[in-house]
Protein backbone atom coordinates (compact mmCIF):
# COMPACT_ATOMS: atom_id res chain seq x y z
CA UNK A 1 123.02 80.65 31.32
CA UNK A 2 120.09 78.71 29.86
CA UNK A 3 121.68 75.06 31.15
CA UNK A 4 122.05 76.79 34.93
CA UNK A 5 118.46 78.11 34.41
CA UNK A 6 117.00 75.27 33.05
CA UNK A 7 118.82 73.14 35.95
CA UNK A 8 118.11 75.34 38.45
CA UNK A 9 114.53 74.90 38.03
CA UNK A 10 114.46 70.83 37.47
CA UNK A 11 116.54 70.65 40.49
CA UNK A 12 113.28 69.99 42.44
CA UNK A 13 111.01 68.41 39.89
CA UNK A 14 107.92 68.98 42.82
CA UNK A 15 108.67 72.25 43.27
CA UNK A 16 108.59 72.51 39.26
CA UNK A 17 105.52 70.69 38.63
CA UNK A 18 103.76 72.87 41.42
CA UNK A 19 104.81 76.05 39.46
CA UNK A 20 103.81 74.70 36.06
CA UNK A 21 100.51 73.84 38.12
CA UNK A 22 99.93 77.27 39.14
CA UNK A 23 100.17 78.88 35.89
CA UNK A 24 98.05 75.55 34.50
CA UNK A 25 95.04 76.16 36.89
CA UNK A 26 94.90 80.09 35.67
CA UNK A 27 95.06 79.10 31.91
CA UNK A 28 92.42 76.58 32.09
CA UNK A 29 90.18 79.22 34.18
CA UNK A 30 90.50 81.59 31.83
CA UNK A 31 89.88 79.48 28.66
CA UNK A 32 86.47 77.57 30.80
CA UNK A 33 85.37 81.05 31.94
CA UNK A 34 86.13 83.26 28.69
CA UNK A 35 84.98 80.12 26.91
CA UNK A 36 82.14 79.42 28.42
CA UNK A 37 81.33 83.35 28.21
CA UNK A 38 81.83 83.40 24.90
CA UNK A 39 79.47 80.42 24.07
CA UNK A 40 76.74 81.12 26.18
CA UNK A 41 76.45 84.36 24.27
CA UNK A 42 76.88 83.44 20.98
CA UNK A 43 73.65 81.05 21.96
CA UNK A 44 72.15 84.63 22.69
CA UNK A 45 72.33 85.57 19.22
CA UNK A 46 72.94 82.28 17.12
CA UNK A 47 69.37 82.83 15.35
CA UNK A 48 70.75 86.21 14.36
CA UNK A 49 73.64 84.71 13.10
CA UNK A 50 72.43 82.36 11.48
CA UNK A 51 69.09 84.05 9.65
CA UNK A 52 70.38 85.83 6.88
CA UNK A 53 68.63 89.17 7.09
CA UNK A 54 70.96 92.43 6.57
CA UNK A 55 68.75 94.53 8.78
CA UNK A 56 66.17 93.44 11.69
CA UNK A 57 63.36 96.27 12.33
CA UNK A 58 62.04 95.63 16.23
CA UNK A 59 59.61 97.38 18.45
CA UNK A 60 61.20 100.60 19.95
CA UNK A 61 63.85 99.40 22.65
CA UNK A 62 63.75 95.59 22.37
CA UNK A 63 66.06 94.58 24.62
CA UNK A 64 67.31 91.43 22.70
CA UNK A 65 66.14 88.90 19.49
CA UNK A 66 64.15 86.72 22.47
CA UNK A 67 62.34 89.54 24.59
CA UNK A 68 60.18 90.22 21.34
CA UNK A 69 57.57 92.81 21.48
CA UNK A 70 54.63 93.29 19.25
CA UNK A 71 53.95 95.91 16.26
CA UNK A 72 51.39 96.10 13.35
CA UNK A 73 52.65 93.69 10.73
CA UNK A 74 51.25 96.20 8.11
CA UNK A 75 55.04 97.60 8.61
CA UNK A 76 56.68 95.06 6.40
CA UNK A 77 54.63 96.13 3.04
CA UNK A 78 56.08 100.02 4.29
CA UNK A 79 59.68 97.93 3.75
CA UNK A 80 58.90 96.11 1.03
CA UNK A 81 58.68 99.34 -0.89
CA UNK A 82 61.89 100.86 -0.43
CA UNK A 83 64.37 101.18 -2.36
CA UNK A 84 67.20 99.00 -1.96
CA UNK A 85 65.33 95.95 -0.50
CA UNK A 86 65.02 92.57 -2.48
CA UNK A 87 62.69 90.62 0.29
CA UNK A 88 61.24 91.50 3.78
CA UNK A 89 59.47 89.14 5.26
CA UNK A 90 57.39 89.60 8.94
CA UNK A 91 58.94 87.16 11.97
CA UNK A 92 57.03 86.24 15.00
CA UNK A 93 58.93 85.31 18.29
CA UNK A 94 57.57 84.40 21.43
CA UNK A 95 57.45 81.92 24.40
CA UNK A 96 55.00 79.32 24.56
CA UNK A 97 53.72 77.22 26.87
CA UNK A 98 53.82 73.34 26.11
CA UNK A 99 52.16 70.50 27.49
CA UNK A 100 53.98 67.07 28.13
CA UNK A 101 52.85 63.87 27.93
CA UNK A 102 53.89 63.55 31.46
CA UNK A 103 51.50 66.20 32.51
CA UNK A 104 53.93 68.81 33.41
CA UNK A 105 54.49 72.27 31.29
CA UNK A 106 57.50 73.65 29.71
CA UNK A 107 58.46 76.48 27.71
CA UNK A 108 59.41 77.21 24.17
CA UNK A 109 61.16 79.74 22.16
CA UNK A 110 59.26 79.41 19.13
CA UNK A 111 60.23 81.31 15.94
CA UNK A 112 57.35 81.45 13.07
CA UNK A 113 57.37 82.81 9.34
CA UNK A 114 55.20 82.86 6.46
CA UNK A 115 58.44 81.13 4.05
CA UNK A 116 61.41 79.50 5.94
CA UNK A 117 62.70 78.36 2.67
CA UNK A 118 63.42 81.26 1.60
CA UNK A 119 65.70 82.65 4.62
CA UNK A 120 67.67 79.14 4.89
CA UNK A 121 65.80 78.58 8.18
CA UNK A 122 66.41 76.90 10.44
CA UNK A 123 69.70 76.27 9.52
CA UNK A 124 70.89 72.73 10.20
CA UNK A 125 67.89 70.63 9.83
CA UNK A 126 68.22 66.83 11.05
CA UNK A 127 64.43 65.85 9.69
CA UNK A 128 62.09 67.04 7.72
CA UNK A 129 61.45 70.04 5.23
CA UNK A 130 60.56 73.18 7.10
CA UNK A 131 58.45 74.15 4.06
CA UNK A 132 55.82 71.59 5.08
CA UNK A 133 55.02 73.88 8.32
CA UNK A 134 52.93 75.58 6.11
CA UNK A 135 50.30 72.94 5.15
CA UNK A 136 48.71 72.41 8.70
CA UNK A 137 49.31 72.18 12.68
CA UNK A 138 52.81 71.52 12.83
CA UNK A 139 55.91 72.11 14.62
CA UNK A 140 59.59 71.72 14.16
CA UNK A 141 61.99 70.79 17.75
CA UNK A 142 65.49 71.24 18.04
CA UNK A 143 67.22 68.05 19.31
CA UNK A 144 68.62 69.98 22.80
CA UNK A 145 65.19 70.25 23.84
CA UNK A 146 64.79 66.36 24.63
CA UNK A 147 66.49 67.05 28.34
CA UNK A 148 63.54 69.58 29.05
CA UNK A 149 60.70 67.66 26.96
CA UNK A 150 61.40 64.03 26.97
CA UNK A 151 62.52 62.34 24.03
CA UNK A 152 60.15 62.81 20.76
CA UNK A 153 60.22 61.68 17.28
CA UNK A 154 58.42 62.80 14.09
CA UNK A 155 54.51 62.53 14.22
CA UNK A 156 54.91 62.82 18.02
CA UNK A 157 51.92 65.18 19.22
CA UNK A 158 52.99 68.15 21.85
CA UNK A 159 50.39 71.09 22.72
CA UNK A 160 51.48 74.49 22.50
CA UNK A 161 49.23 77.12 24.29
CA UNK A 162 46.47 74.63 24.14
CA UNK A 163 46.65 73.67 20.52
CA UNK A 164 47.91 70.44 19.53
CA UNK A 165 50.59 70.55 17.29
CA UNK A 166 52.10 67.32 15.28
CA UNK A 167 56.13 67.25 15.32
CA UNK A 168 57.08 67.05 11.91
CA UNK A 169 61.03 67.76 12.13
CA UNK A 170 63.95 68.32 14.01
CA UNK A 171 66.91 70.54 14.19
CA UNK A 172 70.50 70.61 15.94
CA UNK A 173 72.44 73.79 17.49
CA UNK A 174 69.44 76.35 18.18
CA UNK A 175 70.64 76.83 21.72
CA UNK A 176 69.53 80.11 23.28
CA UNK A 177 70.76 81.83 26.36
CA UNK A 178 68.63 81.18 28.87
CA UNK A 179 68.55 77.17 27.81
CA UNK A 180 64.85 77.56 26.69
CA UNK A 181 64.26 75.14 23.58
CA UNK A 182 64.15 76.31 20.50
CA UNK A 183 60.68 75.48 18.36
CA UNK A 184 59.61 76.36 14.31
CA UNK A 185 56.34 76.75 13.23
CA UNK A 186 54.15 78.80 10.51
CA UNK A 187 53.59 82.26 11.23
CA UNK A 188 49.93 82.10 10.96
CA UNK A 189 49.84 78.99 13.89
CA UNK A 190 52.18 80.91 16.09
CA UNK A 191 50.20 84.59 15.44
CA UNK A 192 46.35 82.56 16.22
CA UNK A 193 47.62 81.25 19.72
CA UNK A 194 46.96 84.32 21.58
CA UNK A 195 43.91 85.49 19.76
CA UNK A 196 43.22 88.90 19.47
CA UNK A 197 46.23 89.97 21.56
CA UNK A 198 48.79 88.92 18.52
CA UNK A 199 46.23 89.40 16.18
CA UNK A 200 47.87 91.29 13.24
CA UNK A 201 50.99 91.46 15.22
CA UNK A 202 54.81 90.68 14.49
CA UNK A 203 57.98 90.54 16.30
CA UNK A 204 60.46 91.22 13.79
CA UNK A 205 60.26 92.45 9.79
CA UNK A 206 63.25 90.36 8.17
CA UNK A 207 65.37 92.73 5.93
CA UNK A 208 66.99 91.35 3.02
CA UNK A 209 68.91 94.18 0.81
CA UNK A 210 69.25 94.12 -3.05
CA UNK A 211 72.68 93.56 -4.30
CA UNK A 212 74.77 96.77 -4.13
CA UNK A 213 72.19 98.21 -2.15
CA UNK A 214 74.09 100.98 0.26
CA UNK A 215 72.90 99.10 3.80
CA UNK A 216 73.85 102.99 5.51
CA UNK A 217 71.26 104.35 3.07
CA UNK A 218 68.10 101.75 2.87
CA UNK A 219 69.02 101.72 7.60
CA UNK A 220 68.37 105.48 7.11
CA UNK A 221 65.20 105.34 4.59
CA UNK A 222 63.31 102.27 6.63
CA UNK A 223 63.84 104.07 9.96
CA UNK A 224 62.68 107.32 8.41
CA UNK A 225 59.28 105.64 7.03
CA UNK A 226 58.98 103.56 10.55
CA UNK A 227 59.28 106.40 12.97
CA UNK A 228 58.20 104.52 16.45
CA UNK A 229 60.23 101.33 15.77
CA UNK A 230 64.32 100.81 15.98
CA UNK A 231 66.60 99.93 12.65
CA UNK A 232 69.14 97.49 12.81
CA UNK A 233 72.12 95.86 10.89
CA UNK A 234 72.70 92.43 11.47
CA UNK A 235 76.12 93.30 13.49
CA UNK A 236 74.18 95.89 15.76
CA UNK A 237 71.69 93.80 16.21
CA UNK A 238 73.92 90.85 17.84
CA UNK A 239 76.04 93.42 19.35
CA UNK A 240 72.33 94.68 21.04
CA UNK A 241 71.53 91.27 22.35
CA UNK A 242 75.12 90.61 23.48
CA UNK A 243 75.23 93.71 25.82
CA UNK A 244 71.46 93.09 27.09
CA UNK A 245 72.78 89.93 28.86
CA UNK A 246 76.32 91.03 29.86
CA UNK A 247 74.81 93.91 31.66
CA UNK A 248 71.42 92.62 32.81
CA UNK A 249 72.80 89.24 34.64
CA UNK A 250 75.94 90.78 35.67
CA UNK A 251 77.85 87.97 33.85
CA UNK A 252 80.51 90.27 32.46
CA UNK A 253 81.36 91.37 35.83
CA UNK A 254 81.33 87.80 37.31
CA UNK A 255 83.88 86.83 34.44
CA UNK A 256 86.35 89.17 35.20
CA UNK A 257 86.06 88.74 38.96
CA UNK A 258 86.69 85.44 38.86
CA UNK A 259 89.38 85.67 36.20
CA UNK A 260 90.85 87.95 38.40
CA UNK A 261 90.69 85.59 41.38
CA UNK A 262 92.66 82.40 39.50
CA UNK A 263 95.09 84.58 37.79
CA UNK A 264 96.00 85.88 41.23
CA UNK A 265 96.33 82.25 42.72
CA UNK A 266 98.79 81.39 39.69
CA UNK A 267 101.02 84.45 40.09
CA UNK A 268 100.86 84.28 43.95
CA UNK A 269 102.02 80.09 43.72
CA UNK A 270 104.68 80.96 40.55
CA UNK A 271 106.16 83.77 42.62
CA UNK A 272 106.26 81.60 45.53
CA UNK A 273 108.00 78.51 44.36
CA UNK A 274 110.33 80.90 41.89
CA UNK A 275 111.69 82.77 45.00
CA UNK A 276 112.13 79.64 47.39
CA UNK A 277 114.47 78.07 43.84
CA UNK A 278 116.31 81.49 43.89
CA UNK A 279 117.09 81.41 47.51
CA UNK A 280 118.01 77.68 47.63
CA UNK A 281 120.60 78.38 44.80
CA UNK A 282 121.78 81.75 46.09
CA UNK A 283 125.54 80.37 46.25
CA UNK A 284 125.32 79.36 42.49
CA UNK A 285 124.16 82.35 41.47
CA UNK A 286 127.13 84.06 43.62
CA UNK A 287 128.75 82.22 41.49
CA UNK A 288 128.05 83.93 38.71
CA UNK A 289 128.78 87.32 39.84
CA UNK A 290 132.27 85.81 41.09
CA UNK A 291 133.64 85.22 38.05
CA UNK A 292 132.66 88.19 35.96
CA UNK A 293 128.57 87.63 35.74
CA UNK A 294 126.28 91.09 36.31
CA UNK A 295 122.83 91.52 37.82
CA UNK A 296 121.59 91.28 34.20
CA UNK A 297 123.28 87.94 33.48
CA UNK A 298 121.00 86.89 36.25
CA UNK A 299 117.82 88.01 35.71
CA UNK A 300 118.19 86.05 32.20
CA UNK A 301 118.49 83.21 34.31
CA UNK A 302 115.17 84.11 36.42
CA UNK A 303 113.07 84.80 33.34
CA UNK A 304 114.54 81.87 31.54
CA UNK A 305 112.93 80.04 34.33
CA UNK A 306 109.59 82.06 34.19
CA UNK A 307 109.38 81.35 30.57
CA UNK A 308 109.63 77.90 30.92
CA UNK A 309 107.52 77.62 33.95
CA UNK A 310 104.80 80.15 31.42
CA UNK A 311 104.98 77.69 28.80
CA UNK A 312 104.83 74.24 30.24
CA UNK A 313 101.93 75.39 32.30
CA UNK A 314 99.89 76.93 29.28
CA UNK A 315 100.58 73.96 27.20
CA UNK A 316 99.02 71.73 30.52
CA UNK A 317 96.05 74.85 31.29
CA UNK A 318 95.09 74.34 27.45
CA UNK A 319 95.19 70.24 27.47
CA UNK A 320 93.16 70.28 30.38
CA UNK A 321 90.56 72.79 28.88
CA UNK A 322 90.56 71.02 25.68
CA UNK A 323 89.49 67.80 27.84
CA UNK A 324 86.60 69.45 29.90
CA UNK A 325 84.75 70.50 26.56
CA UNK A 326 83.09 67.50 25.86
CA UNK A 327 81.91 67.57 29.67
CA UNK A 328 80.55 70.86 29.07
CA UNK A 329 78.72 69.68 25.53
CA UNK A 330 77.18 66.99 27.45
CA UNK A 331 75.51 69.70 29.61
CA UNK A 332 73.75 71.36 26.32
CA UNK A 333 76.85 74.41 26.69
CA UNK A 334 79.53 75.15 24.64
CA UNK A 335 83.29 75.64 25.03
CA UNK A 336 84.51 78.54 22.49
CA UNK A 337 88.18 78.93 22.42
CA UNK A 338 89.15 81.59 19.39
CA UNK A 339 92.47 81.31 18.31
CA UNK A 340 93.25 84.78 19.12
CA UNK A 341 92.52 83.81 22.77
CA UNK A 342 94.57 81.22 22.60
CA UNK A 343 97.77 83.88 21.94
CA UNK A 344 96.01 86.36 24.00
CA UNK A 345 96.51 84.31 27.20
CA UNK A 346 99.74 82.41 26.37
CA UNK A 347 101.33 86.06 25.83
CA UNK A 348 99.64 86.92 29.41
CA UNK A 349 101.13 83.85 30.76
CA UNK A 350 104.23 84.48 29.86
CA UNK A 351 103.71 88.08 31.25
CA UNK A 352 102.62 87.10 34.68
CA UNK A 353 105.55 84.43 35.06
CA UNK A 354 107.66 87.30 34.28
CA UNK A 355 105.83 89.84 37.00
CA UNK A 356 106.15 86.74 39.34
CA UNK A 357 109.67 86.63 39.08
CA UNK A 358 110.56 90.20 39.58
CA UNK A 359 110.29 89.39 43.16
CA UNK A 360 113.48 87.54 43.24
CA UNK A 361 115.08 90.04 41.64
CA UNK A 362 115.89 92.28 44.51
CA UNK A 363 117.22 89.30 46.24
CA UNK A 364 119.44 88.76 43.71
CA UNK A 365 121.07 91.88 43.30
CA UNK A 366 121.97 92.10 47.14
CA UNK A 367 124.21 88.79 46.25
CA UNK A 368 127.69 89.53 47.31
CA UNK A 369 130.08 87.69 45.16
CA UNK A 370 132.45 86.20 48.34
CA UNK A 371 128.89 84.38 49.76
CA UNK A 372 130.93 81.52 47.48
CA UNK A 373 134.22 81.49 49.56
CA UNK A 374 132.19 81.24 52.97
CA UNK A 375 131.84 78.38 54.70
């Protein structure tokens, strides 16, 4: 049964390679689009990730780590005097505006605290020591933000809000969402650009917990002593910023729709080309019923065939969405295929081949076993 499938099938290699096709062009939409979903929001919360805090206290309803809003700082010495916390430390976020040397403007994420020794951030730094952002006017870049600000290099000068600010390092990977560059400076420098509006502000109080510390417990305590502002754990946190952007930009909905859309094409062109094979060899599979075969015998033979048609084409949907990664990196966006994808949509594969070709099995069953001995 698997040689007549298997034959059946490679009878008419262009019909074959247009199935495999099929099922190769919904793979590698689903790995670009989950992919690409996947990275763009893990550029949403890669500071969070990556800044080792346990809990994040915000402004009541922040909608995400880059949408900051202000609060008395005075709310970090309430945290540093509970019980259960081993540092907290105040963060400022906010977008600046920053003048280029061409004239035009641009804007910056820019992330500022009083120590970013001690929180191991930034976290992958190319130049520099971030410790030195202390001693004066300066400012760390990440790397991605040469497409928006021109190339730079250390001692370069950029202003931000005005103030003139001396480049003194630069970072890889902090990406955010919405493709703004990333920028590190002391917390004092960032909290004096707006004057009297940020004035004794913060964005964020860092949260590191003691070891052992019961994170459920300290949550409870810091919320309790900081009625008007939210409590976070790191994982609610991301999962906060994460569900801002799915449900704000309507990019969750826009995933599945056009999942939806190439999985439909691939099961529409498998079924196709699966039934046309079934019909052109409806003698040999009369065959089969004529000496002895049952309906069952052949349906192995059509999901054989789906099976192989499933795999070939996921092996091809995942090549060819292995090879458009780098084209994606070179646009400053990442690719992010999780193994557990990977099985998640070679088992769908192989499920939508099969769905495909239950449409030839009616066809099949119908066969009368003397369509051989006809002329």
């Amino acid at each position: 049964m698997v040689d007549l499938a298997l034959k059946s099938l490679l009878h008419d290699k262009t019909r074959f390679i247009i199935t495999a096709s099929g099922v190769a062009f919904a793979v590698t939409l689903v790995f670009v689009q989950v992919g690409l979903f996947i990275g763009l929001l893990s550029n949403a919360t890669v500071t969070i990730d990556n800044i080792p805090a346990d809990l994040w206290v915000t402004s009541r309803n922040t909608p995400n780590v880059d949408f900051a809003r202000l609060f008395p700082e005075t709310a970090v010495q309430r945290v540093r005097s509970t019980p259960g916390v081993e540092r907290a430390d105040n963060l400022m976020v906010m977008f600046l505006q920053v003048s280029l040397p061409s004239g035009a403007e641009e804007t910056a994420v820019t992330y500022a605290l009083e120590n970013f020794s001690a929180w191991r951030f930034p976290w992958d730094v190319a130049e520099g020591n971030p410790a030195d952002l202390r001693r004066g006017p300066y400012v760390f870049m990440d790397e991605s933000a040469k497409k928006r600000f021109g190339d730079f290099k250390l001692g370069d000068r950029r202003e931000f809000q005005g103030r003139r600010m001396t480049i003194i390092g630069r970072t890889r990977g902090a990406y955010s969402f919405t493709t703004t560059p990333l920028a590190f400076m002391a917390y004092e420098q960032a909290q004096s650009m707006f004057g009297a509006e940020s004035s004794g502000k913060t964005s964020y109080v860092l949260v590191k917990l003691a070891p052992g510390a019961n994170t459920a417990a300290v949550k409870a305590e810091v919320q309790r002593r900081l009625p008007y502002n939210d409590v976070y754990t790191k994982a609610e946190w991301s999962s906060q910023s994460w569900r801002y952007w799915v449900e704000s930009t309507g990019l969750g909905l826009n995933m599945i729709i056009t999942i939806f859309l190439g999985v439909l094409v691939g099961v529409v062109v498998v079924a196709q080309t699966l039934y046309t094979s079934t019909m052109e060899n409806i003698k040999q599979f009369g065959t089969v019923k004529a000496i002895g075969g049952s309906n069952a015998d052949i349906y192995l033979i059509l999901i054989k065939q789906a099976v192989i048609a499933a795999t070939v084409g996921s092996v091809a949907g995942g090549l060819m969405a292995w090879g458009i990664a780098p084209l994606i990196a070179l646009a400053d966006m990442r690719l992010v295929v999780p193994l557990p994808l990977v099985g998640v949509v070679f088992a769908g594969a192989q499920l939508l081949c099969l769905a495909a070709s239950f449409v030839s099995f009616r066809r099949v069953a119908s066969i009368d076993p003397a369509l051989v001995f006809r002329a």
